[in-house]
N, C-alpha and C. Protein backbone atom coordinates (compact mmCIF):
# COMPACT_ATOMS: atom_id res chain seq x y z
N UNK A 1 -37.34 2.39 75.54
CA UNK A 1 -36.73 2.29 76.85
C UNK A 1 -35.59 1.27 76.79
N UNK A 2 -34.52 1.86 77.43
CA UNK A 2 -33.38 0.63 77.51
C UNK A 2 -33.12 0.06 78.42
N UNK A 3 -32.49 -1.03 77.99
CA UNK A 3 -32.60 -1.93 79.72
C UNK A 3 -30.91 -2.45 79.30
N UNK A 4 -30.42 -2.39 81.20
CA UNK A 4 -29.15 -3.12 80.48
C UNK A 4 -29.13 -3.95 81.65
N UNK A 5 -27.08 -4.24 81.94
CA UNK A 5 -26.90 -5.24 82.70
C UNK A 5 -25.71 -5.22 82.53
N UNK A 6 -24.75 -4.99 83.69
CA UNK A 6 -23.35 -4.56 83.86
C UNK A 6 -22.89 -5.38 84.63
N UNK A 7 -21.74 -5.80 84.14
CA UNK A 7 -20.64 -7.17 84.79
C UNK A 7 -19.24 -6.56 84.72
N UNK A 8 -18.66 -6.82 86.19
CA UNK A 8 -16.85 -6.73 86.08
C UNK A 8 -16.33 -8.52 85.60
N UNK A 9 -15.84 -8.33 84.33
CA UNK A 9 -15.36 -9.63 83.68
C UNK A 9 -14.22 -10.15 85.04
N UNK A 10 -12.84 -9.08 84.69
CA UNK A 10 -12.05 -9.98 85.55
C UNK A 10 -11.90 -8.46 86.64
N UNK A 11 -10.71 -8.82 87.56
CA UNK A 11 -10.90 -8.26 88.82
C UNK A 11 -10.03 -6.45 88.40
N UNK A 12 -8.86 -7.16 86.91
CA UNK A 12 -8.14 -6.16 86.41
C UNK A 12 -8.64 -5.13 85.24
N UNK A 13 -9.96 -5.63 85.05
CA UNK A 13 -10.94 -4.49 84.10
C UNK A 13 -11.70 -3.72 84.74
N UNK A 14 -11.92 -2.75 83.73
CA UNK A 14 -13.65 -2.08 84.09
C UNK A 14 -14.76 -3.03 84.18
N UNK A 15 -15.78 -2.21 84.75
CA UNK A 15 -16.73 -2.78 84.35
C UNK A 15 -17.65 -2.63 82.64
N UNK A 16 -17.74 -3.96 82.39
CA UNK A 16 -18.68 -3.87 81.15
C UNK A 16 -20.57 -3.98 81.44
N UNK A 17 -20.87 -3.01 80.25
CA UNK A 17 -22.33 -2.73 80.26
C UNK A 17 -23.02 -2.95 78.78
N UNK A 18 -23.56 -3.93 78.90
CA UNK A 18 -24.90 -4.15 77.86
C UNK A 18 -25.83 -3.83 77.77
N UNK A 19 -26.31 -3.20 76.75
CA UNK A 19 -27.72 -2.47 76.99
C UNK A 19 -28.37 -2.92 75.67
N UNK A 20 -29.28 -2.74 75.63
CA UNK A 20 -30.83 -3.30 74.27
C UNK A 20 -31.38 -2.18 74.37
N UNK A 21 -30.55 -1.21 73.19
CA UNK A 21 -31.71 -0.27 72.54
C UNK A 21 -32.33 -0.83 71.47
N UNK A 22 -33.89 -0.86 71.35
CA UNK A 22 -34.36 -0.97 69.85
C UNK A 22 -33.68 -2.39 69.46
N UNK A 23 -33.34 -2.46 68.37
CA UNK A 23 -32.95 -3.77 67.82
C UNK A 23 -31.89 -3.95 67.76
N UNK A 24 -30.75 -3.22 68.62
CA UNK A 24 -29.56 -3.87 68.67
C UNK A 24 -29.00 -3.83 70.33
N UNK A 25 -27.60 -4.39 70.39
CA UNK A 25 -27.15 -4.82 71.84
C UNK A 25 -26.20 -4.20 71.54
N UNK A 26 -25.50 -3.18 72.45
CA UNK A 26 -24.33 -2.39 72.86
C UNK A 26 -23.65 -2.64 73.54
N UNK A 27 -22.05 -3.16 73.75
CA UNK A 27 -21.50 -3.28 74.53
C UNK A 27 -20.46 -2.87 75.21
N UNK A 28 -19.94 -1.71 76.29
CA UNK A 28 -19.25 -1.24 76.58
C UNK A 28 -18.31 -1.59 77.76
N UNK A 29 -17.09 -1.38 77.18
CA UNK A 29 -15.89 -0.95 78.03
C UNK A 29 -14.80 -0.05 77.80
N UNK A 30 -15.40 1.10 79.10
CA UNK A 30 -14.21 1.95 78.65
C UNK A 30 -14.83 2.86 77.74
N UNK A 31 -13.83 2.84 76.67
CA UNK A 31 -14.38 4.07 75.86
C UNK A 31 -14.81 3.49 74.80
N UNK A 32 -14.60 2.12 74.82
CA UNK A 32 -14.45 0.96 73.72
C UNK A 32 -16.03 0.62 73.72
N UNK A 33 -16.66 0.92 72.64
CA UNK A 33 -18.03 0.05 72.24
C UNK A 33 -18.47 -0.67 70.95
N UNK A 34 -19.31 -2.02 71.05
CA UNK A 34 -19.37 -2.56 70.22
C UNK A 34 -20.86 -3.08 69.95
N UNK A 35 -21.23 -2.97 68.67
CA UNK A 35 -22.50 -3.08 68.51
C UNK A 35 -23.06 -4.43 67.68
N UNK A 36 -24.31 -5.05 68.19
CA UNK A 36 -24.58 -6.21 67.52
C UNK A 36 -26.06 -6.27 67.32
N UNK A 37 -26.44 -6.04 66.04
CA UNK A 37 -27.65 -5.95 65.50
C UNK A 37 -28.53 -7.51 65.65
N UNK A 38 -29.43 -7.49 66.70
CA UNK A 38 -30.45 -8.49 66.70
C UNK A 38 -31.25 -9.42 65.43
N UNK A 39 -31.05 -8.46 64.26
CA UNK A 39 -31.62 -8.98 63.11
C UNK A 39 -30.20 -10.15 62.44
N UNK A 40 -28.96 -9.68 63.21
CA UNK A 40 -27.94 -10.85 62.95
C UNK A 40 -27.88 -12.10 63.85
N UNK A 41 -28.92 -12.21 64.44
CA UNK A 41 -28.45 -13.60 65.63
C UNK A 41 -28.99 -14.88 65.06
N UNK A 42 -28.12 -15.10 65.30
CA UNK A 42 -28.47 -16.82 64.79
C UNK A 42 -28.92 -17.82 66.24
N UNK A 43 -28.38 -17.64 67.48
CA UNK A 43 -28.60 -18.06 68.12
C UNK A 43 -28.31 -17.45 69.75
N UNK A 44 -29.37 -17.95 70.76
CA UNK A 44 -29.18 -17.57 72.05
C UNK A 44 -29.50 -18.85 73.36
N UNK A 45 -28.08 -19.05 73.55
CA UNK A 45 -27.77 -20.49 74.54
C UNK A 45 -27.94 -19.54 75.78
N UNK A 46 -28.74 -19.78 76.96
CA UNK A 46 -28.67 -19.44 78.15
C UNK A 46 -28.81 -19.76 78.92
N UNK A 47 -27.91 -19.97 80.23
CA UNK A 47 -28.15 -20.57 81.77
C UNK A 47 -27.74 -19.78 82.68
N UNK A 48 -27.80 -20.54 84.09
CA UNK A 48 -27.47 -19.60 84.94
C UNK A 48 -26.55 -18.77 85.07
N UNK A 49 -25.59 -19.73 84.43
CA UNK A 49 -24.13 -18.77 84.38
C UNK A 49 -23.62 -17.32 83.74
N UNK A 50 -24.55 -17.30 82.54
CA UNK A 50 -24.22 -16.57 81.57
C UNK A 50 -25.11 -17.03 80.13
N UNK A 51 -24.74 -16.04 79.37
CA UNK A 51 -25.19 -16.14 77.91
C UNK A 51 -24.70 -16.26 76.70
N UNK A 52 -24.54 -16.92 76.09
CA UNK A 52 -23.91 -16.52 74.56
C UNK A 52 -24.81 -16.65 73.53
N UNK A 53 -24.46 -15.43 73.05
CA UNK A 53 -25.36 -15.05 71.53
C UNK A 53 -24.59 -15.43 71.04
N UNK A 54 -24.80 -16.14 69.39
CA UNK A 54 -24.07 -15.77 68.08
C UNK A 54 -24.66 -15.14 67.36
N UNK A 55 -23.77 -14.67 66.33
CA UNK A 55 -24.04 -13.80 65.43
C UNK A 55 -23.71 -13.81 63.96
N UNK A 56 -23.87 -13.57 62.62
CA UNK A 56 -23.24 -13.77 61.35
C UNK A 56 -21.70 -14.02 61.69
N UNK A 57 -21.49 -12.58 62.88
CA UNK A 57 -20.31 -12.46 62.28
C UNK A 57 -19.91 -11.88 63.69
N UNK A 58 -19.87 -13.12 64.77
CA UNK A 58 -18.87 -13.19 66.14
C UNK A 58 -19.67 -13.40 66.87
N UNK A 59 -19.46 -13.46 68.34
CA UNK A 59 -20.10 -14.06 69.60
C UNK A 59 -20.26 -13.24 70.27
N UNK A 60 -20.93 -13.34 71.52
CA UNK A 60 -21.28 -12.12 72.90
C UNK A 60 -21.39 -13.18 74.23
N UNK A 61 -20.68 -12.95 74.89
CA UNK A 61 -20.64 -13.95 75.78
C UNK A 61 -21.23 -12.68 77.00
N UNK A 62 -22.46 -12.90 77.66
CA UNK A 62 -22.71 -11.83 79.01
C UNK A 62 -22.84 -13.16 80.42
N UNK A 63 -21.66 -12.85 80.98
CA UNK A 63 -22.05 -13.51 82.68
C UNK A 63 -23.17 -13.19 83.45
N UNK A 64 -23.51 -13.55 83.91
CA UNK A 64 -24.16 -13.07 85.60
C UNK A 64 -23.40 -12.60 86.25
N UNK A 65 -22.60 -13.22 86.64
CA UNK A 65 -21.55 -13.18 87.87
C UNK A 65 -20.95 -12.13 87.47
N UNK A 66 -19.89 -11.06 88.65
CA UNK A 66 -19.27 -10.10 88.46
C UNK A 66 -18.29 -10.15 89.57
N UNK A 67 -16.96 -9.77 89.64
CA UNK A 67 -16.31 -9.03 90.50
C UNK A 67 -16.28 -8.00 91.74
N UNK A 68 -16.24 -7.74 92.44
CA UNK A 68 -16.32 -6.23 93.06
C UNK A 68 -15.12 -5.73 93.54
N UNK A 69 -15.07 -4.91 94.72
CA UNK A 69 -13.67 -4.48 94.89
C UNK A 69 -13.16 -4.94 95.40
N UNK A 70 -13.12 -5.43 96.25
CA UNK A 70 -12.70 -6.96 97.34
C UNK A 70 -12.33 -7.78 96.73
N UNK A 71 -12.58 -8.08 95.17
CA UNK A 71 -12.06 -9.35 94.19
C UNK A 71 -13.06 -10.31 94.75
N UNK A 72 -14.10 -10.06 95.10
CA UNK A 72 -14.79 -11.38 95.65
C UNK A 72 -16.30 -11.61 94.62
N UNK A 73 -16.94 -12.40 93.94
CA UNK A 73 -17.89 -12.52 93.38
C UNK A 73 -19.03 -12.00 93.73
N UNK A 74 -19.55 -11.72 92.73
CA UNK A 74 -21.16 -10.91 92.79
C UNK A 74 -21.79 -11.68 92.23
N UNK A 75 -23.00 -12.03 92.52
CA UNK A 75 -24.08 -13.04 92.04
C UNK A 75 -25.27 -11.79 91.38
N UNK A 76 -25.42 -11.41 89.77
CA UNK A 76 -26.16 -10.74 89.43
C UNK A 76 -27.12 -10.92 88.67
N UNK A 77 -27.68 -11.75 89.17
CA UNK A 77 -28.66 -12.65 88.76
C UNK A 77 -30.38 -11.76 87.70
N UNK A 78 -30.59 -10.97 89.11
CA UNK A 78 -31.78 -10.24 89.02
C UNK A 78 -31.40 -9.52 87.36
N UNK A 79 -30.40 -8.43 87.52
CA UNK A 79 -30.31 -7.55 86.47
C UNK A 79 -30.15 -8.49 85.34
N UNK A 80 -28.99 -9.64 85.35
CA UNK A 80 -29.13 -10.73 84.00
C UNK A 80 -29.96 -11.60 83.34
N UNK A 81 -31.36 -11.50 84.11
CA UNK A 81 -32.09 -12.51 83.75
C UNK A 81 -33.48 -11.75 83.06
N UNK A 82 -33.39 -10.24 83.93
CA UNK A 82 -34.38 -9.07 82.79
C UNK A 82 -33.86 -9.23 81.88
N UNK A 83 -32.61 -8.64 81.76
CA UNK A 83 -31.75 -8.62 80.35
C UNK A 83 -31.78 -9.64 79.14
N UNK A 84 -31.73 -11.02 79.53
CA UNK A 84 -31.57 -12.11 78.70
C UNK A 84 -33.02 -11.66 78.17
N UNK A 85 -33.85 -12.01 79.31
CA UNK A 85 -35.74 -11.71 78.51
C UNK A 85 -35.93 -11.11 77.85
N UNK A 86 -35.13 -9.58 78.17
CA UNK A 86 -35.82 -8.76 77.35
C UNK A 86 -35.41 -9.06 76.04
N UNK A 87 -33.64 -9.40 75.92
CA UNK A 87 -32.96 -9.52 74.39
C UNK A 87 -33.91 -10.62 74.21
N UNK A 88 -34.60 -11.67 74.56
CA UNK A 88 -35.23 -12.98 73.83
C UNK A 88 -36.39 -12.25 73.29
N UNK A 89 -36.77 -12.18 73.91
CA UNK A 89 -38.41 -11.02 73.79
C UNK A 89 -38.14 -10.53 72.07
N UNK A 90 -37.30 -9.06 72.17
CA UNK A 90 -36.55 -8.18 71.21
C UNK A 90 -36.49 -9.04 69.97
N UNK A 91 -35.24 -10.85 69.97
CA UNK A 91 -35.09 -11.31 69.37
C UNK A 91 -36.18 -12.32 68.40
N UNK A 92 -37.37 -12.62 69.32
CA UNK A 92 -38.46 -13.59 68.77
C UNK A 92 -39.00 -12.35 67.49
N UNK A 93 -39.31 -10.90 67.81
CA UNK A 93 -40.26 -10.57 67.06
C UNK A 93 -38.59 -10.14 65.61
N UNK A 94 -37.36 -9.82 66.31
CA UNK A 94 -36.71 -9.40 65.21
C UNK A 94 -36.44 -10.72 64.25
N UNK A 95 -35.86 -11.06 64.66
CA UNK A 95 -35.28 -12.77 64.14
C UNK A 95 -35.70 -13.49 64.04
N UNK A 96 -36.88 -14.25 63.74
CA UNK A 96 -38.02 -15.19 64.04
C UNK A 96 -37.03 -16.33 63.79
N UNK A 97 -36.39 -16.32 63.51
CA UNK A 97 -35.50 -18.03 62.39
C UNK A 97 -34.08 -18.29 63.53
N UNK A 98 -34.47 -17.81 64.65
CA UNK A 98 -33.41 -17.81 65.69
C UNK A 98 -33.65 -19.14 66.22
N UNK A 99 -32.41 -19.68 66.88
CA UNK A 99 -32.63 -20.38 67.79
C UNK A 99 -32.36 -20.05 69.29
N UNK A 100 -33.18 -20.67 70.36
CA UNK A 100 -33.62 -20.51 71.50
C UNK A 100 -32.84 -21.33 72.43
N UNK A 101 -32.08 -21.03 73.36
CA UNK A 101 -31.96 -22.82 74.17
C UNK A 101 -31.41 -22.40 75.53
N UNK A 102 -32.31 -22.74 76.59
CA UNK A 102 -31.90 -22.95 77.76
C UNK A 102 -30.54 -23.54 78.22
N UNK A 103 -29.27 -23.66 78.46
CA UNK A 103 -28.50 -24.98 78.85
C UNK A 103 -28.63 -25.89 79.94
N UNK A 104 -28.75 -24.79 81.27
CA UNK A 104 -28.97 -25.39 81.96
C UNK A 104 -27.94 -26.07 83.19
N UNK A 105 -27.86 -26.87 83.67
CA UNK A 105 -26.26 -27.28 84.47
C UNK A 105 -25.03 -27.41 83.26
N UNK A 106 -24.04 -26.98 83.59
CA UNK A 106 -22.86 -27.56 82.35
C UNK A 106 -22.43 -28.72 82.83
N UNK A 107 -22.55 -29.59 81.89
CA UNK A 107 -21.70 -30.90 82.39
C UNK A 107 -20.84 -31.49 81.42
N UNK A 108 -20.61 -30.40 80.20
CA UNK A 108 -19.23 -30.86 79.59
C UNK A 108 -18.11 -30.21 80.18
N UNK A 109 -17.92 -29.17 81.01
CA UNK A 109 -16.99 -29.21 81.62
C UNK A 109 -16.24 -29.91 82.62
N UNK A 110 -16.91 -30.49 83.51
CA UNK A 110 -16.46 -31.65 84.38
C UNK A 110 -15.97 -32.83 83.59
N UNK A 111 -16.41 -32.77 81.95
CA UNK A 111 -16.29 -34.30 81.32
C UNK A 111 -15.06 -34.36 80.52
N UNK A 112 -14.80 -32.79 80.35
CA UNK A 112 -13.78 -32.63 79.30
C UNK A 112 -12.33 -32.16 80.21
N UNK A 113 -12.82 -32.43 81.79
CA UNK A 113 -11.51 -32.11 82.73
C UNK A 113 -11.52 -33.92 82.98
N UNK A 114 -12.14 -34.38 83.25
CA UNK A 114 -12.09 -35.94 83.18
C UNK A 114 -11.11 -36.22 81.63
N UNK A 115 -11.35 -36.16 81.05
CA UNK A 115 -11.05 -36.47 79.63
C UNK A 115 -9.22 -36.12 79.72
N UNK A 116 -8.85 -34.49 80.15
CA UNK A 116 -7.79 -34.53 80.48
C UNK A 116 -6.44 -35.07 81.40
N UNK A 117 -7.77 -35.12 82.20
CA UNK A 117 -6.88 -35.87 83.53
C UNK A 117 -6.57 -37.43 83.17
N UNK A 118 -7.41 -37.88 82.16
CA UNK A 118 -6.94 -39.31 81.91
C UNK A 118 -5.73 -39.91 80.58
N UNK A 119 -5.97 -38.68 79.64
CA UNK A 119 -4.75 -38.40 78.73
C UNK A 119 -3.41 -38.48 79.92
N UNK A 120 -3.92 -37.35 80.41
CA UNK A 120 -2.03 -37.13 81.07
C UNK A 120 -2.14 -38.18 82.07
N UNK A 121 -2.80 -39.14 83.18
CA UNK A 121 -2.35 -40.20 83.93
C UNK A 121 -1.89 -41.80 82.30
N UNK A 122 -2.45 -41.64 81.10
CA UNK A 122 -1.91 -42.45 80.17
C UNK A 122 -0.73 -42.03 79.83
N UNK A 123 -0.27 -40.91 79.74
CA UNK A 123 1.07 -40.70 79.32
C UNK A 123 1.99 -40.99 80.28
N UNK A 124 1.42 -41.04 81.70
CA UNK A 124 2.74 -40.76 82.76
C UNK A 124 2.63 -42.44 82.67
N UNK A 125 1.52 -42.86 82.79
CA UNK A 125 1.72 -44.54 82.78
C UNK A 125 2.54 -45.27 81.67
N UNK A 126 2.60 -44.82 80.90
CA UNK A 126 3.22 -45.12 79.48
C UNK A 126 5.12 -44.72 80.16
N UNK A 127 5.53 -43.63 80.67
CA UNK A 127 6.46 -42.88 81.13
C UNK A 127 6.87 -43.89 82.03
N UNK A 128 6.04 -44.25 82.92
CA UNK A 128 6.66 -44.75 83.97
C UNK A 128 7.16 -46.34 84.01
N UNK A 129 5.91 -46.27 82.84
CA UNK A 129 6.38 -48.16 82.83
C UNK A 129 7.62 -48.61 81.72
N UNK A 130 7.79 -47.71 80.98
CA UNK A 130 8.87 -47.17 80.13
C UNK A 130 10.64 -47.55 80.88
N UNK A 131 10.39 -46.56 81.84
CA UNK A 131 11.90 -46.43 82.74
C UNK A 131 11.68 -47.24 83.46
N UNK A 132 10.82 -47.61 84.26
CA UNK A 132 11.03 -49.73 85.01
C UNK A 132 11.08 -50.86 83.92
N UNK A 133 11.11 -50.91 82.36
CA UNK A 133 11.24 -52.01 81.89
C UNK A 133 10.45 -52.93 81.48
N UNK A 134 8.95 -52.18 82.00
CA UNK A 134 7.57 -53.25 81.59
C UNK A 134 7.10 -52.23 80.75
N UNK A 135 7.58 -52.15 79.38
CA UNK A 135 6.73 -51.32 78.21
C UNK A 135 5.39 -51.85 78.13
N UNK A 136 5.30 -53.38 77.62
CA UNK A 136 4.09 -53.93 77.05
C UNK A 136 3.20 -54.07 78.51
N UNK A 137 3.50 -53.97 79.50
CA UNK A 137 2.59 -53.64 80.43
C UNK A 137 1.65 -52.43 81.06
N UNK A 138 2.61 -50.96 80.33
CA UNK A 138 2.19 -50.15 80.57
C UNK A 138 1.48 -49.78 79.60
N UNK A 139 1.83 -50.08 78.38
CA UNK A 139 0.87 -50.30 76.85
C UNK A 139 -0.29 -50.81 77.49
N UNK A 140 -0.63 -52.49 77.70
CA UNK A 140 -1.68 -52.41 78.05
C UNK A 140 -2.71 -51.83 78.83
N UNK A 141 -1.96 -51.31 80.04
CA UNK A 141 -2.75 -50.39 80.88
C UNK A 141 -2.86 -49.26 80.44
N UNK A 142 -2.54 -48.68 79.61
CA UNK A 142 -2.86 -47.11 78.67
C UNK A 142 -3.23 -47.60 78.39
N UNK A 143 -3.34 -48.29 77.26
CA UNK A 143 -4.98 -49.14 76.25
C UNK A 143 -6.53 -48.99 76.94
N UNK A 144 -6.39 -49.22 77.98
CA UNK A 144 -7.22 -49.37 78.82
C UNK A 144 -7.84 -47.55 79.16
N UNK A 145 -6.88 -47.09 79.90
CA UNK A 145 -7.60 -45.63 79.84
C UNK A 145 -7.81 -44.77 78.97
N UNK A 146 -7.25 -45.25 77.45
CA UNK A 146 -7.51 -44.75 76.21
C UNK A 146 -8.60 -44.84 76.04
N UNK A 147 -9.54 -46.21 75.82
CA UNK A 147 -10.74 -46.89 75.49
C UNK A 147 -11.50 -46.27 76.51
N UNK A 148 -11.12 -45.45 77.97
CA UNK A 148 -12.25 -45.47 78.63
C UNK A 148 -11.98 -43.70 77.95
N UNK A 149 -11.14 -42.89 77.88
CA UNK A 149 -11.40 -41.94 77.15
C UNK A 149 -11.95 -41.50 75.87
N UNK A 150 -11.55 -42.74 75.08
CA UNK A 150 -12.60 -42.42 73.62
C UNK A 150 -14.40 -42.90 73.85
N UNK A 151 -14.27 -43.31 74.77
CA UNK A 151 -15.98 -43.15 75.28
C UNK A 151 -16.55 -41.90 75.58
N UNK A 152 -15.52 -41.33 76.85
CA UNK A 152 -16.20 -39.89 77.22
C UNK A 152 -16.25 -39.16 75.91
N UNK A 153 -15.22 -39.31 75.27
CA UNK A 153 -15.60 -38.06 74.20
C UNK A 153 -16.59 -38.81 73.05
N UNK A 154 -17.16 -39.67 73.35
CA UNK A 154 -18.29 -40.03 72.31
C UNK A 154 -19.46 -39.27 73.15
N UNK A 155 -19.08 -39.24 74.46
CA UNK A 155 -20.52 -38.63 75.47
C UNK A 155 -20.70 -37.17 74.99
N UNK A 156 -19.93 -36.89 74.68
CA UNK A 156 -19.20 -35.50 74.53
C UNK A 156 -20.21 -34.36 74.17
N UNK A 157 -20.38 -34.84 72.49
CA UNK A 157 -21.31 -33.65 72.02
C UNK A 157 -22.87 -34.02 72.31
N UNK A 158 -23.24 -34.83 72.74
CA UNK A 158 -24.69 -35.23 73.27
C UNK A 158 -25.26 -34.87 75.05
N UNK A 159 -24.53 -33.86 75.47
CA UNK A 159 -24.31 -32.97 76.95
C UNK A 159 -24.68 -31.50 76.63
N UNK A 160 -25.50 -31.28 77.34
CA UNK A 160 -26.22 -30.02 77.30
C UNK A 160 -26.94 -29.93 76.14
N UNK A 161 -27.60 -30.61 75.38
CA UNK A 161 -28.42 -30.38 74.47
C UNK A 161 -29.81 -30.57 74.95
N UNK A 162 -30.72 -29.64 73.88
CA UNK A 162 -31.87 -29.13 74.35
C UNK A 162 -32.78 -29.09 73.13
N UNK A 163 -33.84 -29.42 72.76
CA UNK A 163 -34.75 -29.06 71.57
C UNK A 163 -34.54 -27.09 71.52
N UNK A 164 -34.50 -26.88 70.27
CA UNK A 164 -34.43 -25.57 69.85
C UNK A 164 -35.58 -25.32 69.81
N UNK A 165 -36.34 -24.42 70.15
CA UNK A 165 -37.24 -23.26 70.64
C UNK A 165 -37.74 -22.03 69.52
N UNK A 166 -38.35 -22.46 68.06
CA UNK A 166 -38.46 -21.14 67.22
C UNK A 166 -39.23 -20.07 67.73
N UNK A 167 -40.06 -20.52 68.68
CA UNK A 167 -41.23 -19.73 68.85
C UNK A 167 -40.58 -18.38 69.53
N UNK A 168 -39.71 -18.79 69.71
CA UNK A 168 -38.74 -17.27 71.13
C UNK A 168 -38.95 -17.12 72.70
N UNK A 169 -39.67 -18.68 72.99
CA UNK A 169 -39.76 -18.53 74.33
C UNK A 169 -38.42 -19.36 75.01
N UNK A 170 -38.02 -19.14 76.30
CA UNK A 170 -36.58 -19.89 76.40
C UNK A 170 -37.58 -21.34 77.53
N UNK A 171 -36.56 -22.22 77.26
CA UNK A 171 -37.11 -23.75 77.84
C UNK A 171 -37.18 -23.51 79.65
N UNK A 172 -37.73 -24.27 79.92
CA UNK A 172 -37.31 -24.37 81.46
C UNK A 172 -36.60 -25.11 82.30
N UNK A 173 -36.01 -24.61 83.25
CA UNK A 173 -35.09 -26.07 83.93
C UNK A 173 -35.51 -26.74 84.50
């Protein structure tokens, strides 16, 4: 029996459909399909948002969320969350040597838009104190939001991590 789970990516595509026959994942758009054998996964990160598998050899990114015709978001929760199960399910007995991982809230994205926003207010500070004549003043005050930026990105890769899961069950939030 197959089970799938269909998402409009952006508002200017089709819709795409994933399905889990047997031991592999199908993915269509269009006339365009692509296939990814379960016995290749190395890993399955999943939260509310969406999913990404890896694989030997490329990624599968499946949303929840979808488009409709209105361009307004669909929350598709129900159909994406059989789906993930069932591929985890599929994947524990194919792949045993997989890894498992809930994510959960993302919070390197908020950290790594922080991170940007403080590069470019150091450069304009650097810029600005430049053309008024106080270089070594604006040096020091970039110094300053430099040091508080090479912190965030020490926070960086220690955000959203989770003990890996061999057994094939996914964690809880």
């Amino acid at each position: 029996m197959a089970i799938s789970h269909s998402a409009r990516l952006s508002p200017l595509q089709g819709e795409t459909v994933w399905t889990l026959e047997g031991d592999a994942i199908t993915q269509t758009r269009g006339r365009q399909a692509r296939r990814f054998e379960l016995a290749k996964l190395k890993s399955l990160q999943s939260a509310q948002g969406g999913a990404v598998l890896t694989f030997a050899r490329g990624r599968l990114t499946i949303p929840a969320m979808s488009y409709t015709r209105g361009l307004r978001p669909e929350n598709r929760a129900e159909s994406f969350a059989a789906f993930v199960g069932a591929v985890a399910a599929a994947a524990a007995v194919t792949t045993p040597g997989a890894r498992f991982r809930n994510a959960g809230a993302p919070l390197a994205e908020p950290l790594t838009w922080m991170m940007g926003l403080l590069a470019a207010g150091a450069v304009m500070l650097l810029l600005f104190a430049a053309t008024a004549g106080a270089w070594t003043l604006g040096v020091a005050l970039a110094a300053r939001l430099v040091f508080v930026l090479i912190l965030a990105a020490g926070v960086l890769p220690w955000l959203n991590r989770a003990p890996s899961n061999a057994a094939g069950n996914m964690d809880a939030n």
